[in-house]
C-alpha atoms as a PDB file:
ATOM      1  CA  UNK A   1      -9.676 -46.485-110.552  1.00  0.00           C
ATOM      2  CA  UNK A   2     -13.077 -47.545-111.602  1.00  0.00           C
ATOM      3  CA  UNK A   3     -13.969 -46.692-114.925  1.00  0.00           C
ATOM      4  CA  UNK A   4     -17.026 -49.229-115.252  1.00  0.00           C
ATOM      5  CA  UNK A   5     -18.657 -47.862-111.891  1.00  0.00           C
ATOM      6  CA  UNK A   6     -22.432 -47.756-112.085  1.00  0.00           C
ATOM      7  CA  UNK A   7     -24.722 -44.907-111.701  1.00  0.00           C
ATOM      8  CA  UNK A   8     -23.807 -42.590-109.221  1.00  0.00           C
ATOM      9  CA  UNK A   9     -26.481 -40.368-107.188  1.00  0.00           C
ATOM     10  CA  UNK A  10     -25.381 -37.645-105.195  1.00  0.00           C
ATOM     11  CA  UNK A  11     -27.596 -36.489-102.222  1.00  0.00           C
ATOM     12  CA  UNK A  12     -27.071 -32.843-102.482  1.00  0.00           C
ATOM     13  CA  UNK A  13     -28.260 -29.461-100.446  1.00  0.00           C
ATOM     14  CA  UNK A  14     -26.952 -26.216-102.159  1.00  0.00           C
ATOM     15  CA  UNK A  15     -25.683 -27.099-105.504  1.00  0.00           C
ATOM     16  CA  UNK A  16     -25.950 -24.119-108.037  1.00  0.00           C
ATOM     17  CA  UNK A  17     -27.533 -25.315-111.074  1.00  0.00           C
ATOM     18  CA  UNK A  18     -24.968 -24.400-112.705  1.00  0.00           C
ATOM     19  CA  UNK A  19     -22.700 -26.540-110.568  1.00  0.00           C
ATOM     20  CA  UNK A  20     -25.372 -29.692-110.999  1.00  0.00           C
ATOM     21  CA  UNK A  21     -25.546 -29.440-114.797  1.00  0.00           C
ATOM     22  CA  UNK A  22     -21.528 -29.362-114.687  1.00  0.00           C
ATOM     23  CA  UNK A  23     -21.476 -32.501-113.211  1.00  0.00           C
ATOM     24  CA  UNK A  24     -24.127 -34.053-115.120  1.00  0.00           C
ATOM     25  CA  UNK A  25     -22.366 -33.152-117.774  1.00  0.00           C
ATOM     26  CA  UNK A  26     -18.702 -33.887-117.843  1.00  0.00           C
ATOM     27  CA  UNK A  27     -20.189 -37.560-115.708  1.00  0.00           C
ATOM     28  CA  UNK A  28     -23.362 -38.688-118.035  1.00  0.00           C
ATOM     29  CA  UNK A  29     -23.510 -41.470-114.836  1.00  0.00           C
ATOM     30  CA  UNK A  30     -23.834 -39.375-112.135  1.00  0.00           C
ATOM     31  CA  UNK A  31     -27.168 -37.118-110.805  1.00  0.00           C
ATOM     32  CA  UNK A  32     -27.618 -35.114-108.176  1.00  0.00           C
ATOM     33  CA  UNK A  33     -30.673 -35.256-105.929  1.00  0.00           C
ATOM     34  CA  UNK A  34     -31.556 -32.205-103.982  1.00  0.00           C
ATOM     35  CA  UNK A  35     -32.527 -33.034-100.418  1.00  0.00           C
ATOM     36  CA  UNK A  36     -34.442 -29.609-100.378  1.00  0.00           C
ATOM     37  CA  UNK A  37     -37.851 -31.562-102.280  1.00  0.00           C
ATOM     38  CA  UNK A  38     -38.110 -34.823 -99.969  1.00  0.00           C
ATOM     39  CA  UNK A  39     -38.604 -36.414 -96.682  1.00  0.00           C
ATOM     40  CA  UNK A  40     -36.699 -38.196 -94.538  1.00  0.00           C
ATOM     41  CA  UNK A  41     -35.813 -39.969 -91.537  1.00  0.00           C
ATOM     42  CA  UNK A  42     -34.326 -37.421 -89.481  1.00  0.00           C
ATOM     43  CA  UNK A  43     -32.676 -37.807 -85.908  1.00  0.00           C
ATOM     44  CA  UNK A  44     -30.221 -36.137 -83.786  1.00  0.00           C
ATOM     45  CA  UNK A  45     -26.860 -34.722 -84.958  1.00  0.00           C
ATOM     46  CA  UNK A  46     -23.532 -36.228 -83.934  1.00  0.00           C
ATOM     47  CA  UNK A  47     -22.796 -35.740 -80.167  1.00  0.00           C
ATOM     48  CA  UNK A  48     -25.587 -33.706 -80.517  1.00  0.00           C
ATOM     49  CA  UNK A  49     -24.223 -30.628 -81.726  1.00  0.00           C
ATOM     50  CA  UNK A  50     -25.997 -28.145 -82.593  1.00  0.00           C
ATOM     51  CA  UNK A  51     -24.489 -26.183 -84.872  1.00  0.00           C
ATOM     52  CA  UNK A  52     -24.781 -30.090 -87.225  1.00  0.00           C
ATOM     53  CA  UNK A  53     -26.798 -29.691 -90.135  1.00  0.00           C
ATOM     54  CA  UNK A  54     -28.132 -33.280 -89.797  1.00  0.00           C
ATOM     55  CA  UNK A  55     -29.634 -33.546 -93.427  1.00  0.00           C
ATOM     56  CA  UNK A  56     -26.081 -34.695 -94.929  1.00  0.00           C
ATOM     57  CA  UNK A  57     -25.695 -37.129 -92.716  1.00  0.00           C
ATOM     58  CA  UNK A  58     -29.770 -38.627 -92.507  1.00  0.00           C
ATOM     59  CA  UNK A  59     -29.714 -38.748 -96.204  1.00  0.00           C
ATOM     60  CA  UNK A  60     -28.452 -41.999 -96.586  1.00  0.00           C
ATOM     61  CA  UNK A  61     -31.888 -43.302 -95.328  1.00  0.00           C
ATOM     62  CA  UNK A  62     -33.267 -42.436 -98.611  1.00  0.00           C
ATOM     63  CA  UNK A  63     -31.748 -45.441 -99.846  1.00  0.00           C
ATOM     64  CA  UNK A  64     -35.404 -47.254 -97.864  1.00  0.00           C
ATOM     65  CA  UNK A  65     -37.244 -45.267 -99.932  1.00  0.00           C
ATOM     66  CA  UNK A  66     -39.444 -45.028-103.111  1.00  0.00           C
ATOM     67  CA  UNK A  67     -37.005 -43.031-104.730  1.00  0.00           C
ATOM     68  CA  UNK A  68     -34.163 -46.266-104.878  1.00  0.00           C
ATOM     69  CA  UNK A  69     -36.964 -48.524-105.925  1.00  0.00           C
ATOM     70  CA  UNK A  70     -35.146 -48.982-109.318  1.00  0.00           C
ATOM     71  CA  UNK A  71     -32.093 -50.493-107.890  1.00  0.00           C
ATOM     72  CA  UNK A  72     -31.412 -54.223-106.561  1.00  0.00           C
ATOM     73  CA  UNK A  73     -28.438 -53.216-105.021  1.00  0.00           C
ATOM     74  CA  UNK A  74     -27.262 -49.744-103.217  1.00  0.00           C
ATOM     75  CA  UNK A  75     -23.842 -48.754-102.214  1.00  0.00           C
ATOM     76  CA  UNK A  76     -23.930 -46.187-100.280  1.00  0.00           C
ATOM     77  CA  UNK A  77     -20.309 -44.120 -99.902  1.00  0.00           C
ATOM     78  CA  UNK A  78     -19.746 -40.980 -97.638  1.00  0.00           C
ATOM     79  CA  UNK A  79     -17.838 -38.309 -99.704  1.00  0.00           C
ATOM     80  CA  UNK A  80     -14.849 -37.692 -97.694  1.00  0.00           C
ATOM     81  CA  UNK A  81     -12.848 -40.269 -99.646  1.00  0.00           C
ATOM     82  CA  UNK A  82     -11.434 -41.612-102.785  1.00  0.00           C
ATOM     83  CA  UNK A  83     -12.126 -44.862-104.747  1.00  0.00           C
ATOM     84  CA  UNK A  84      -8.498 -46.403-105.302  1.00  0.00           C
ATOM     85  CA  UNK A  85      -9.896 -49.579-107.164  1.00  0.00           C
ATOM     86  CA  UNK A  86     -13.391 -51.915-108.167  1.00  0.00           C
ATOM     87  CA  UNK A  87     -16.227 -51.888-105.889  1.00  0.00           C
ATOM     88  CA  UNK A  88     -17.692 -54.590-108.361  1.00  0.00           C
ATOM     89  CA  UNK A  89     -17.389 -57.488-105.371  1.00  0.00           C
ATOM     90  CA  UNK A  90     -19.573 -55.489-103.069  1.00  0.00           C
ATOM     91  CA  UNK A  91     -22.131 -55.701-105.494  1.00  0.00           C
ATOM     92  CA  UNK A  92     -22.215 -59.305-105.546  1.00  0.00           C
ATOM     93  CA  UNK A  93     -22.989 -59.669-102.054  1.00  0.00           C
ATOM     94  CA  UNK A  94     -27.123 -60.354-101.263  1.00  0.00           C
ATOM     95  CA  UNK A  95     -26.366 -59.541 -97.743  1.00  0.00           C
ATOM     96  CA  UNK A  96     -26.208 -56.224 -96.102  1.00  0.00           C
ATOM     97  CA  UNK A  97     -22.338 -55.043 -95.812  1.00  0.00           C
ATOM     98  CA  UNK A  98     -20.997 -52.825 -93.333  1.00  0.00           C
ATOM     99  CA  UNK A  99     -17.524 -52.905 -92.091  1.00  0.00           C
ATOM    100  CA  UNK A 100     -15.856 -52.439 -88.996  1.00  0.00           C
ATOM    101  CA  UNK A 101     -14.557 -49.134 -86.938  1.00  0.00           C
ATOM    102  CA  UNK A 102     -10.895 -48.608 -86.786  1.00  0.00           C
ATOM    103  CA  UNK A 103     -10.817 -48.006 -83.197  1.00  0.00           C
ATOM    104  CA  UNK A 104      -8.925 -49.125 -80.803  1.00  0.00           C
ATOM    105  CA  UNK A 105     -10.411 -49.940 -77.129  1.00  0.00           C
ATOM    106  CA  UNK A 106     -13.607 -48.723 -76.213  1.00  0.00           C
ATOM    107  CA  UNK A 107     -15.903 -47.575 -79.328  1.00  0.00           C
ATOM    108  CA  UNK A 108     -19.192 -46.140 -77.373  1.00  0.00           C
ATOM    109  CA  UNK A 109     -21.936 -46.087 -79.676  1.00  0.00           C
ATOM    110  CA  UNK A 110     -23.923 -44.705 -76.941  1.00  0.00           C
ATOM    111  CA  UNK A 111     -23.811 -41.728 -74.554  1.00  0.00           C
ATOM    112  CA  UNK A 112     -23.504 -43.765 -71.287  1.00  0.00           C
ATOM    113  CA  UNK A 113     -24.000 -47.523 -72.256  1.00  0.00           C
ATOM    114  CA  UNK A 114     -25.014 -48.209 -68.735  1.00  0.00           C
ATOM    115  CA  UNK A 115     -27.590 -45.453 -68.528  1.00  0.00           C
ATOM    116  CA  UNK A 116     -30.655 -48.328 -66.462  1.00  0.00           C
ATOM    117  CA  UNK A 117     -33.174 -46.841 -69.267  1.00  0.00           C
ATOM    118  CA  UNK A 118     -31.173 -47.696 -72.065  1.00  0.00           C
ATOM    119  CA  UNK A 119     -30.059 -51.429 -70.588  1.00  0.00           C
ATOM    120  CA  UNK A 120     -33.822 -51.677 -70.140  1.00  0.00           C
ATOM    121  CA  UNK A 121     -34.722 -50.860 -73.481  1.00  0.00           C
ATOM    122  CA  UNK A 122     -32.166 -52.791 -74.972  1.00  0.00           C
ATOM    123  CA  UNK A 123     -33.224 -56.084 -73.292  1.00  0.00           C
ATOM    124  CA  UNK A 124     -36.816 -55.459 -73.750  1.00  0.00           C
ATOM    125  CA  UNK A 125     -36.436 -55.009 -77.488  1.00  0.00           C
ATOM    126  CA  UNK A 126     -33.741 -58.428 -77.385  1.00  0.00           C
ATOM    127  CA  UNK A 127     -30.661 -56.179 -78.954  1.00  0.00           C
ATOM    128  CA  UNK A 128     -27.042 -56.750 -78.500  1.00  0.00           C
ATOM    129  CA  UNK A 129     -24.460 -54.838 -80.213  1.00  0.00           C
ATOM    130  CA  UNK A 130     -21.024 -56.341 -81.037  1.00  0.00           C
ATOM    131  CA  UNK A 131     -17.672 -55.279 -79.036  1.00  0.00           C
ATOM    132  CA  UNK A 132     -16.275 -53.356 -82.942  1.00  0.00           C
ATOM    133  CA  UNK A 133     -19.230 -51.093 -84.263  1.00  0.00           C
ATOM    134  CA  UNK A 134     -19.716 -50.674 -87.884  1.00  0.00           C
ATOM    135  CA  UNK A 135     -18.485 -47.513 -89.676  1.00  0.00           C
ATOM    136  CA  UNK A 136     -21.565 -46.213 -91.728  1.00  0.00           C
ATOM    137  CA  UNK A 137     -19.263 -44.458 -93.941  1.00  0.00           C
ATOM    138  CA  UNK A 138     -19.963 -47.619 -96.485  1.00  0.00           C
ATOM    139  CA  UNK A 139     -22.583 -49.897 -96.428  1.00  0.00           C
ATOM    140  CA  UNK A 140     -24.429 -51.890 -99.222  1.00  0.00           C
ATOM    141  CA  UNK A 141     -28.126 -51.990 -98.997  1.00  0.00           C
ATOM    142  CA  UNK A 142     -29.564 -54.660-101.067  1.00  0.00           C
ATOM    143  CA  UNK A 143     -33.411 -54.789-102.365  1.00  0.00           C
ATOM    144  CA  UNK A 144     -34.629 -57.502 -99.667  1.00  0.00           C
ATOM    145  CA  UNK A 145     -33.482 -55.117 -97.072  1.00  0.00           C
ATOM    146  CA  UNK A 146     -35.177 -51.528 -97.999  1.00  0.00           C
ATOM    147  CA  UNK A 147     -38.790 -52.552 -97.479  1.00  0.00           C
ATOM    148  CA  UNK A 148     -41.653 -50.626 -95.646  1.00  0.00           C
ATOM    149  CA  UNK A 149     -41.256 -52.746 -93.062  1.00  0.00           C
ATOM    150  CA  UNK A 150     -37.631 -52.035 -92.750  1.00  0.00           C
ATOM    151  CA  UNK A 151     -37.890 -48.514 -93.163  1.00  0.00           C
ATOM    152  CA  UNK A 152     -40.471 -48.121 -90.168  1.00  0.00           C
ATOM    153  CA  UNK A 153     -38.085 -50.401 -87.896  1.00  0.00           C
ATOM    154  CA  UNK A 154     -35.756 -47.182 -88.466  1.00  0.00           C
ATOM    155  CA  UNK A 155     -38.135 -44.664 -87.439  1.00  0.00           C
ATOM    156  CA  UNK A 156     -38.831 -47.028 -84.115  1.00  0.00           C
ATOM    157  CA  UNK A 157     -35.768 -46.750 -83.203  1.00  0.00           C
ATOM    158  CA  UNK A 158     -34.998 -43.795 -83.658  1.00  0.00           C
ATOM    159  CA  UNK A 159     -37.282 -42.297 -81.709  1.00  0.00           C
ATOM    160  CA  UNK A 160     -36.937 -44.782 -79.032  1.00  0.00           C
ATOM    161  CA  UNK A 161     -33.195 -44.431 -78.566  1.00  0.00           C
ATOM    162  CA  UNK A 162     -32.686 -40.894 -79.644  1.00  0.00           C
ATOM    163  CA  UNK A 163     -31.372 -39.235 -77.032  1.00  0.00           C
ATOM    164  CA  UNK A 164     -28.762 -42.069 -76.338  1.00  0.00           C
ATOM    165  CA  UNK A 165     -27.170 -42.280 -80.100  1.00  0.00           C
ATOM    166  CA  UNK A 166     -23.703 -40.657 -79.461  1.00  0.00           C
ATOM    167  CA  UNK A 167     -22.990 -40.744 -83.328  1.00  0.00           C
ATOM    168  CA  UNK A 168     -26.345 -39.981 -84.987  1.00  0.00           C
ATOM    169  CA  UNK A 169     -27.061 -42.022 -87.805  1.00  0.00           C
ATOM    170  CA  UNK A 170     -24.348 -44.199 -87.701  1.00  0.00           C
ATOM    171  CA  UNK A 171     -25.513 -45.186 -83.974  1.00  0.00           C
ATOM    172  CA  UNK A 172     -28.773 -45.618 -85.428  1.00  0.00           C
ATOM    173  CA  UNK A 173     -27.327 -47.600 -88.097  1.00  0.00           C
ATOM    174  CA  UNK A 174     -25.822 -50.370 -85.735  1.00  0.00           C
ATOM    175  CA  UNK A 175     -29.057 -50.299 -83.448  1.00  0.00           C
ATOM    176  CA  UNK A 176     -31.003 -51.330 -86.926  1.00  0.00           C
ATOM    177  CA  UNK A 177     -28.309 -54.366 -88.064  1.00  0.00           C
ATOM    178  CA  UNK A 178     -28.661 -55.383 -84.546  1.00  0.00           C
ATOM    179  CA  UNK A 179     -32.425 -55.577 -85.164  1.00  0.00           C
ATOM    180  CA  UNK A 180     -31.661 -57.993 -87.956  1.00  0.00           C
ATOM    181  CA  UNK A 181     -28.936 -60.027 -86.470  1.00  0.00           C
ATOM    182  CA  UNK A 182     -26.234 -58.555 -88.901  1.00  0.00           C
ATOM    183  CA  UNK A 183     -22.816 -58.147 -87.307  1.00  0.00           C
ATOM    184  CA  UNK A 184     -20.505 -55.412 -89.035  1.00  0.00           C
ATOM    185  CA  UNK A 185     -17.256 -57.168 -91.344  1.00  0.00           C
ATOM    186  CA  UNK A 186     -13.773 -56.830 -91.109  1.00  0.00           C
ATOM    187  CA  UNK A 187     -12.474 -56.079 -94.383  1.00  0.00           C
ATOM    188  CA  UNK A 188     -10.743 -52.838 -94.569  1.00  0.00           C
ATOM    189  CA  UNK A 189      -9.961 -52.927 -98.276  1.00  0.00           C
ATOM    190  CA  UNK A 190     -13.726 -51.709 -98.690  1.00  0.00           C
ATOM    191  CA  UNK A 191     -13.303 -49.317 -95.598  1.00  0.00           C
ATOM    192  CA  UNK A 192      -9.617 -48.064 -95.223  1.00  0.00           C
ATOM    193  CA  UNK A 193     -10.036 -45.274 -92.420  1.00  0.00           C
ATOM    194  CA  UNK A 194      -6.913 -43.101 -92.321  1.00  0.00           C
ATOM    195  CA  UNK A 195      -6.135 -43.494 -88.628  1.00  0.00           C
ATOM    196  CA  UNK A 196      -4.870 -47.177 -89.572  1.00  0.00           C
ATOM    197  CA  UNK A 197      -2.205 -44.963 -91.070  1.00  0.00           C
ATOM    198  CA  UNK A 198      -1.009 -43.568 -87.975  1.00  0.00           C
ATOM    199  CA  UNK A 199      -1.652 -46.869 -86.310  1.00  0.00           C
ATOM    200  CA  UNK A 200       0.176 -48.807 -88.637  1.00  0.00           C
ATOM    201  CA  UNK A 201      -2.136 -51.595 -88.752  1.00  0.00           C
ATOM    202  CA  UNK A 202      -3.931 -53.384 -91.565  1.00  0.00           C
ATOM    203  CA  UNK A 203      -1.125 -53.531 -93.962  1.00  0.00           C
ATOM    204  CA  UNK A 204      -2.567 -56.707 -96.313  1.00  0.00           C
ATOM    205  CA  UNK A 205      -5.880 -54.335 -96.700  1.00  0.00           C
ATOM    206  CA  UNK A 206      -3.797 -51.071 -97.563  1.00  0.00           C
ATOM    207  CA  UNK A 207      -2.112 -52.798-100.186  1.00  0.00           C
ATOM    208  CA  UNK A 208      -5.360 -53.867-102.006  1.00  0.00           C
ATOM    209  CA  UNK A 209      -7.225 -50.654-100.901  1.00  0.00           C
ATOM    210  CA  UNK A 210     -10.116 -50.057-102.741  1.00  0.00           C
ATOM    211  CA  UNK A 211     -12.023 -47.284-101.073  1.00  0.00           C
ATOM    212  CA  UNK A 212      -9.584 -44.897 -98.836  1.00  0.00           C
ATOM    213  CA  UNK A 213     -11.804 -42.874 -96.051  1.00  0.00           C
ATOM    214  CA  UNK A 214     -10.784 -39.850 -94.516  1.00  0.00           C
ATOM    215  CA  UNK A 215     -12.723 -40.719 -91.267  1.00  0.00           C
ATOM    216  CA  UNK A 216     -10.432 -39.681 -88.784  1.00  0.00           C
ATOM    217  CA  UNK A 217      -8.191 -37.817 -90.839  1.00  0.00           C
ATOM    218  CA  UNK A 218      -7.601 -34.910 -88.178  1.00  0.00           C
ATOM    219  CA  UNK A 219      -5.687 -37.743 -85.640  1.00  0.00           C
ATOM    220  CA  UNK A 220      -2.556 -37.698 -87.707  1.00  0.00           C
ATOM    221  CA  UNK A 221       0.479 -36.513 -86.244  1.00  0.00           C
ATOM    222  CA  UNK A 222       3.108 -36.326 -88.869  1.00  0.00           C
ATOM    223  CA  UNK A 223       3.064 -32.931 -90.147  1.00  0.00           C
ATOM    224  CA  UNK A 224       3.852 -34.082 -93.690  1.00  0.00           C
ATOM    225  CA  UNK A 225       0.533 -35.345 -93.680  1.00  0.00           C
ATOM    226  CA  UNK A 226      -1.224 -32.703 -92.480  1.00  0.00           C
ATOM    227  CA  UNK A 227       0.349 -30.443 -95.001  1.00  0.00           C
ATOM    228  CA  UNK A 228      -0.552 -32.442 -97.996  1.00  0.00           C
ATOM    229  CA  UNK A 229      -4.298 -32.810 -96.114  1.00  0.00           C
ATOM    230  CA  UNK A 230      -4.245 -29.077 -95.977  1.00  0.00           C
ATOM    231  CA  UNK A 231      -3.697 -28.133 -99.183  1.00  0.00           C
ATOM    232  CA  UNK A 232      -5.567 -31.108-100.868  1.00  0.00           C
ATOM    233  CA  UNK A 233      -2.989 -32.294-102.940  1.00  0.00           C
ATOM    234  CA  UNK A 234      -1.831 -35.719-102.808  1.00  0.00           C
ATOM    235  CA  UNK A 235      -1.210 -38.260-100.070  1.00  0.00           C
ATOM    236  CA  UNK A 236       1.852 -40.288 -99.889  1.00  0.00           C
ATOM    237  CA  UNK A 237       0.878 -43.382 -97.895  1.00  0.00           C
ATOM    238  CA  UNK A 238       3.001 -45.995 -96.153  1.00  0.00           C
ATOM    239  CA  UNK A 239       4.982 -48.304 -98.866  1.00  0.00           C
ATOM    240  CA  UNK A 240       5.665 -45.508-101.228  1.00  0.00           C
ATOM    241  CA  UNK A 241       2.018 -45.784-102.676  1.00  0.00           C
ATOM    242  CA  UNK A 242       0.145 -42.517-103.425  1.00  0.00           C
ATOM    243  CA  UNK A 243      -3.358 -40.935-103.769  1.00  0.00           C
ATOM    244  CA  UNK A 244      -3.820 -38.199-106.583  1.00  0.00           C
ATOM    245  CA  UNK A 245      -6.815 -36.674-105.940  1.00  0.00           C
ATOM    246  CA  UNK A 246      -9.030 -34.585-108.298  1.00  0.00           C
ATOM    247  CA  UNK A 247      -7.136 -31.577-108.283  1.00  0.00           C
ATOM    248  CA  UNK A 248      -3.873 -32.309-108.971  1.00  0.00           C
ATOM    249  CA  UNK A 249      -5.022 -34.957-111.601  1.00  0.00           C
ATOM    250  CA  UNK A 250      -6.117 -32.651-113.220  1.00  0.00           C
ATOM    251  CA  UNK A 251      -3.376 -30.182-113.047  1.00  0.00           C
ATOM    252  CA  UNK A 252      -1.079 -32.887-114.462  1.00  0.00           C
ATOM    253  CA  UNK A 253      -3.560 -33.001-117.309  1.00  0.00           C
ATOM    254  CA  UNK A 254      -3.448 -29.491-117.779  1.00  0.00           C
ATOM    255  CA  UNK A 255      -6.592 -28.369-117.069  1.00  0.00           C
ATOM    256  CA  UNK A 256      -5.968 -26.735-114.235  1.00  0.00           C
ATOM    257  CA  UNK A 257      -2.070 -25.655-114.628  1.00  0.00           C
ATOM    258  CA  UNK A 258      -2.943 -23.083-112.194  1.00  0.00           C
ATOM    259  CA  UNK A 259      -2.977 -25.134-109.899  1.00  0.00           C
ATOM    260  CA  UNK A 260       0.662 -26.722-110.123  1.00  0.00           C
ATOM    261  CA  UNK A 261       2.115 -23.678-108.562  1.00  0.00           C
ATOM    262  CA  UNK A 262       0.832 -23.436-105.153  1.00  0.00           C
ATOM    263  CA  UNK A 263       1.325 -27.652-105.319  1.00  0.00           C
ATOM    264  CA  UNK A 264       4.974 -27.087-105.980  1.00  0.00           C
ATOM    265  CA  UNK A 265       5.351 -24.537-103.315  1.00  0.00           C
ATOM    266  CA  UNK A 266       3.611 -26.653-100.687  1.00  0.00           C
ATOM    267  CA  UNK A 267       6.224 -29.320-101.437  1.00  0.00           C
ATOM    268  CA  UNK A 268       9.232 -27.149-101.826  1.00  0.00           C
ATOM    269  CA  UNK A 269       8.102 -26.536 -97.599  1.00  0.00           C
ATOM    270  CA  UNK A 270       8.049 -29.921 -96.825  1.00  0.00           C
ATOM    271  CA  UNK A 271      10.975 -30.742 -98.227  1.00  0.00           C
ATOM    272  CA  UNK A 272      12.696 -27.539 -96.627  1.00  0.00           C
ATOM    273  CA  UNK A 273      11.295 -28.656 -93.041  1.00  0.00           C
ATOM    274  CA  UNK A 274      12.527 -32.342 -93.671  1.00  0.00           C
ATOM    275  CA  UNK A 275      16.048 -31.107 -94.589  1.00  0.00           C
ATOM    276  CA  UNK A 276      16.347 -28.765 -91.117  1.00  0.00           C
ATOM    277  CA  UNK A 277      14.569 -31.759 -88.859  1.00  0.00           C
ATOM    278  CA  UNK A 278      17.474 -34.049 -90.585  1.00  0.00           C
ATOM    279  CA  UNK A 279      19.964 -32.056 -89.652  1.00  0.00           C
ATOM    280  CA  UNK A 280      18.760 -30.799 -86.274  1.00  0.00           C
ATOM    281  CA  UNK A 281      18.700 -35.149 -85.884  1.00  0.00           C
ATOM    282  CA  UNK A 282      22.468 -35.226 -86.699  1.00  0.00           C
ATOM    283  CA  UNK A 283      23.301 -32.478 -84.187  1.00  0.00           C
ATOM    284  CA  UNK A 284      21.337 -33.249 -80.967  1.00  0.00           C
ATOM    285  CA  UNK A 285      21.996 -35.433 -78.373  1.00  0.00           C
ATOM    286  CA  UNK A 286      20.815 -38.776 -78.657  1.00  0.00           C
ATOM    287  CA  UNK A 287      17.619 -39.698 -76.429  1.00  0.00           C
ATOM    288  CA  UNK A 288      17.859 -42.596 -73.602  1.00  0.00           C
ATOM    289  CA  UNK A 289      15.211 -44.316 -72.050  1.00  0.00           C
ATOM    290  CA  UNK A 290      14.587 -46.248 -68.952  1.00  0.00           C
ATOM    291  CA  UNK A 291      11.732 -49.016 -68.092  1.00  0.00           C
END
């Protein structure tokens, strides 16, 4: 989907090294940094739950640090999702890119938005956040932005609004584009959350997808979907379009034939369960409503 991608770095905590150097390996652009041997800005887990191993999610805020300093640009992507097409237009872009949450109504970025000591704090430090949040899950960070300066405007806020950020560090991540007058984009070709699916919106964007995010994946309802989620296999999207992830790619290469088996079985289920809901349809009584 995007052969000529630059280098890759994966923030990592756990990898064998015999899982890094198979990476490295069979992807001579890709290298895996271990979290494990540096610092970073660290805050509180989502909804604040404990059992969170926040160091995944913080790691992203290595991108302000020393460590990118070789970069003019920085995309950073959360892993729960596939690239479906060219990222090359993000890069492009000398401003900071985040795009919008797929919500619809209310999307709190705080625990109580009308807690007095966080209105206070808010209007003392001259922040207002926009009616649609960003979704940190991509956001492109270029040089002008990752400075010192920057980087300690993080840590400010994050320990002056830390026990209000209902979604960790993507709450921290709007209070800091707030800070710098950026408002998140609408563009959901870069940020295609799969509850758009179930909400049938966005269709332009899903038809020019370029980076498909699992963010919200657990809200489906159609239990087609949550079958082929389950097992990992492939996704067949609205329009007749579909995903092939890793796996089965590379079972239809052959490199995995193992895994074409359990695939076929998984389907030969659905397609049972469609059959008896299609003819359970043609027997029951048809359903009236009233308004």
């Amino acid at each position: 989907s995007y052969p000529a991608h630059p280098e890759i770095v994966v923030c990592q905590k756990g990898f064998s090294p015999q899982e890094i150097h198979f990476l490295e390996t069979r992807h001579p652009r890709l290298r895996c940094l271990d979290l494990t041997t540096h610092a970073f800005l660290k805050g509180p887990a989502m909804l604040n739950r404990a059992n969170y191993d926040v160091d995944p999610f913080y790691a992203r805020f290595l991108i302000w640090t020393e460590l990118f300093d070789g970069y003019d640009n920085v995309l950073y992507l959360d892993i729960d999702a596939f690239v479906t097409g060219s990222l090359e237009p993000l890069f492009a872009s000398q401003e900071f890119l985040c795009f919008e949450e797929s919500y619809v109504g209310p999307n709190p970025v705080f625990f109580d938005d009308t807690d007095p000591v966080l209105v206070r704090q808010l209007r003392e430090d001259g922040l207002t956040l926009p009616a649609t949040s960003g979704n940190a899950g991509v956001m492109l960070v270029p040089r002008r932005y990752r400075t010192p300066e920057q980087l300690a405007l993080l840590h400010r806020l994050v320990e002056r609004y830390r026990q209000f950020l209902v979604w960790g560090d993507q709450t921290l991540i709007n209070l800091w584009m707030a800070a710098n007058g950026i408002r998140p984009t609408k563009d959901y070709r870069y940020n295609f959350q799969v509850r758009l699916l179930q909400q049938k919106r966005e269709a332009e964007a899903y038809r020019a997808v370029c980076f498909f995010h699992m963010n919200g994946w657990n809200h489906l309802d159609c239990v087609e979907h949550l079958v082929r989620t389950a097992f990992f296999f492939f996704f067949h999207l609205p329009g007749g379009r579909r995903i092939y992830p890793l796996y089965l790619r590379l079972a239809v290469r052959g490199e995995m034939a193992r895994i074409s088996r359990p695939y076929q079985l998984v389907m030969r289920f659905t397609r049972l369960f469609r059959r008896r809901s299609s003819r359970h349809d043609r027997t029951a009584p048809a359903a009236t409503t009233s308004v």
